[in-house]
Every structure is written in C-alpha cells, then in structure tokens.
N, C-alpha and C. Protein backbone atom coordinates (compact mmCIF):
# COMPACT_ATOMS: atom_id res chain seq x y z
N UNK A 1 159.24 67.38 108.22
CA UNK A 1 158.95 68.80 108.24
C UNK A 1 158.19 69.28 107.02
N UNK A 2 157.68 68.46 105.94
CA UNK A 2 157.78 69.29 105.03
C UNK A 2 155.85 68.89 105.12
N UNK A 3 155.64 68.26 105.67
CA UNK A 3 153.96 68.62 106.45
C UNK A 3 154.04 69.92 106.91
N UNK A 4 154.41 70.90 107.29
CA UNK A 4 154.79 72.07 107.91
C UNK A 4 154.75 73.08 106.93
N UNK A 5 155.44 73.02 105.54
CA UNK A 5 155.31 73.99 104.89
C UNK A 5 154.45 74.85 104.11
N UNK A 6 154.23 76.06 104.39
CA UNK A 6 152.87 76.56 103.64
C UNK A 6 152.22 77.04 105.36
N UNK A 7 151.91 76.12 106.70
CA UNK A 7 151.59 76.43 107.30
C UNK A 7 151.66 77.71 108.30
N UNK A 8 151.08 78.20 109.10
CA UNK A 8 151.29 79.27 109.91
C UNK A 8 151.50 78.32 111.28
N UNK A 9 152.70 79.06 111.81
CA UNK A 9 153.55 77.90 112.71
C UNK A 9 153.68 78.72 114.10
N UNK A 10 154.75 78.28 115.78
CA UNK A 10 155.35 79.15 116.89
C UNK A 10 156.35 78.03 116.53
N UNK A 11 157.11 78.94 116.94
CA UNK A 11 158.73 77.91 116.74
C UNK A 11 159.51 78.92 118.42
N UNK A 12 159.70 77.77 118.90
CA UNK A 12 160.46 78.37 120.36
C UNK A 12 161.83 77.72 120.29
N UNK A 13 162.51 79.00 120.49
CA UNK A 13 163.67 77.93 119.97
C UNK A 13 164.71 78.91 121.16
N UNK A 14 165.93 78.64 121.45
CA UNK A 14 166.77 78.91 122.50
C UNK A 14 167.05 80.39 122.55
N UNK A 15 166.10 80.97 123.86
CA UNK A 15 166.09 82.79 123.56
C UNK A 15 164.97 83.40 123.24
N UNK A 16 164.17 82.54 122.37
CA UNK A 16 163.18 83.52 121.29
C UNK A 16 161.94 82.38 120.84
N UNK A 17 161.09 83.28 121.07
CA UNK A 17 159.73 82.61 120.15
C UNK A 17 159.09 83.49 118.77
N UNK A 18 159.23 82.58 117.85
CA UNK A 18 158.72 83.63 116.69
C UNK A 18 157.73 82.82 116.22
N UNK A 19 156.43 83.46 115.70
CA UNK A 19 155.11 83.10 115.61
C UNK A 19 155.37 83.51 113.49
N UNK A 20 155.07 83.00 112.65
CA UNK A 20 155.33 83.08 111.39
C UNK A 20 154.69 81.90 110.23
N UNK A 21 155.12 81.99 109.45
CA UNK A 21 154.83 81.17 107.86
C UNK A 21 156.11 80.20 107.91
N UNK A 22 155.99 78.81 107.84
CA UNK A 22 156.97 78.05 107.62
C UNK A 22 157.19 78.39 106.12
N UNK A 23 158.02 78.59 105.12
CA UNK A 23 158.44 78.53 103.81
C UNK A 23 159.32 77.79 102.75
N UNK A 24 160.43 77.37 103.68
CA UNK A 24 160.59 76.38 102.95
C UNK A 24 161.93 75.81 103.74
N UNK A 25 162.78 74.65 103.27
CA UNK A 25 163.69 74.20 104.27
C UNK A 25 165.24 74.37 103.54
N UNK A 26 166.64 75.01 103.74
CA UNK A 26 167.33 75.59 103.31
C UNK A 26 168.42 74.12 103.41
N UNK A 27 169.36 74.19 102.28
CA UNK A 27 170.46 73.08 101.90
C UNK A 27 170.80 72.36 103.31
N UNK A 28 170.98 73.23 104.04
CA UNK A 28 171.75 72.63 105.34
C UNK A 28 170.54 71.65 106.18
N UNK A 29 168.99 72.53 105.47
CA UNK A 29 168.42 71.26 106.40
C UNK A 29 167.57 72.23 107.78
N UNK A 30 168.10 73.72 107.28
CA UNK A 30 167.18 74.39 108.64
C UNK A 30 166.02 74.96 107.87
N UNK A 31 164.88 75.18 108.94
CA UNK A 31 163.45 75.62 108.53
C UNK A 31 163.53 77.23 108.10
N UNK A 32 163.06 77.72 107.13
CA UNK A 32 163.00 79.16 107.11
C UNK A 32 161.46 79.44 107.20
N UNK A 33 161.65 80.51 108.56
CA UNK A 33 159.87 80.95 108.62
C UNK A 33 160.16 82.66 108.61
N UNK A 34 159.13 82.84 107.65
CA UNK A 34 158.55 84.38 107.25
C UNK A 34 157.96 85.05 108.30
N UNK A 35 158.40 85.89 109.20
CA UNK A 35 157.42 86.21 110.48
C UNK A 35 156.78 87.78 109.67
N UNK A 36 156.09 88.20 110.37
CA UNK A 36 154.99 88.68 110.58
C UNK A 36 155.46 90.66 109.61
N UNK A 37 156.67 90.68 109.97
CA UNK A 37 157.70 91.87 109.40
C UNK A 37 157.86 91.72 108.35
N UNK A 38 157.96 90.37 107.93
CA UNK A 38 158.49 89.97 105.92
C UNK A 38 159.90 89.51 106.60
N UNK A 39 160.91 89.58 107.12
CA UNK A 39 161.74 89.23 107.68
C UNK A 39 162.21 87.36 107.75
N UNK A 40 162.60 86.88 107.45
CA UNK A 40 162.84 85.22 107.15
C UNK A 40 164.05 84.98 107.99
N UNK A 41 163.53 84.26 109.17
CA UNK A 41 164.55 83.78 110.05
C UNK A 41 164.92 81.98 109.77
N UNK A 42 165.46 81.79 109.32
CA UNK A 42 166.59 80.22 109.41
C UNK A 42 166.51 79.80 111.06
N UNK A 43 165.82 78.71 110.97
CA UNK A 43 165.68 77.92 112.72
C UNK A 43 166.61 76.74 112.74
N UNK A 44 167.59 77.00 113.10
CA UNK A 44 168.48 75.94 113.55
C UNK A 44 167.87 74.55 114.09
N UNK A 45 167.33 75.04 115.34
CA UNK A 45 166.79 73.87 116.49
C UNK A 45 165.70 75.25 117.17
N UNK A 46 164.55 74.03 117.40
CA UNK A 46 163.31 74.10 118.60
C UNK A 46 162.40 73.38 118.38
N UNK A 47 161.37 74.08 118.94
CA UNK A 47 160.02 73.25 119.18
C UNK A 47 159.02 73.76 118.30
N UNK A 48 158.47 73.19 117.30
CA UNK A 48 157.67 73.97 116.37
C UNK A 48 156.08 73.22 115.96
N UNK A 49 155.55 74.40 116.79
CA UNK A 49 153.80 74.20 116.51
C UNK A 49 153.26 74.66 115.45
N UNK A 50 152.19 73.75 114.95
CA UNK A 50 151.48 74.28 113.64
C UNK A 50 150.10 74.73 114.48
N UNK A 51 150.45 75.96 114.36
CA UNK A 51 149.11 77.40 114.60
C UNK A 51 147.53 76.57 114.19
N UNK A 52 146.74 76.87 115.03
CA UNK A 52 145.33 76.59 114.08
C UNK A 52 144.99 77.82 112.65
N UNK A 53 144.62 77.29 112.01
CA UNK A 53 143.62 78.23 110.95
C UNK A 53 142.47 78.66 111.60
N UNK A 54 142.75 80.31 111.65
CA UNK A 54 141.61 81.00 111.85
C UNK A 54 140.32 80.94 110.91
C-alpha cells in the first residue's frame, strides 16, 4: 500500500465509495484517505484504485 500514498485514489468499500487522497496508513494497518471535504476516513477493507493524474 504504501505505492498508494500521496496518490489521488476510489476506494469502494462495503456501502460506500469515496473518491480522495490516500495519506497515510494508521497503527492498526488501515488506509486513511482525505476526501474531498478535508474529512479523513480510516478504510478498514475494499477495493482501491489509483485515480489517473489529470
């Protein structure tokens, strides 16, 4: 995962898709991504694409 960080990512994960900034990966080992609000959601588990650069 840590190819991932810094990147602009979609993470689909059970319920919800959030489109955001991967930032960094928390003790336990889950991804924290910065979405679009400033808001930093902790991703347990999903599927996570690295966005193209516009």
């Amino acid at each position: 995962l840590s190819v991932t960080l810094g990147e602009e990512i979609e993470v689909r994960a059970p319920g919800n898709t959030y489109e955001g900034v991967a930032t960094d990966i928390d003790e336990d080992g889950n991804l924290l991504v910065r979405i679009p609000d400033g808001t930093v959601k902790r991703i347990v588990a999903g599927d996570v694409s690295i966005r193209p650069r516009k």
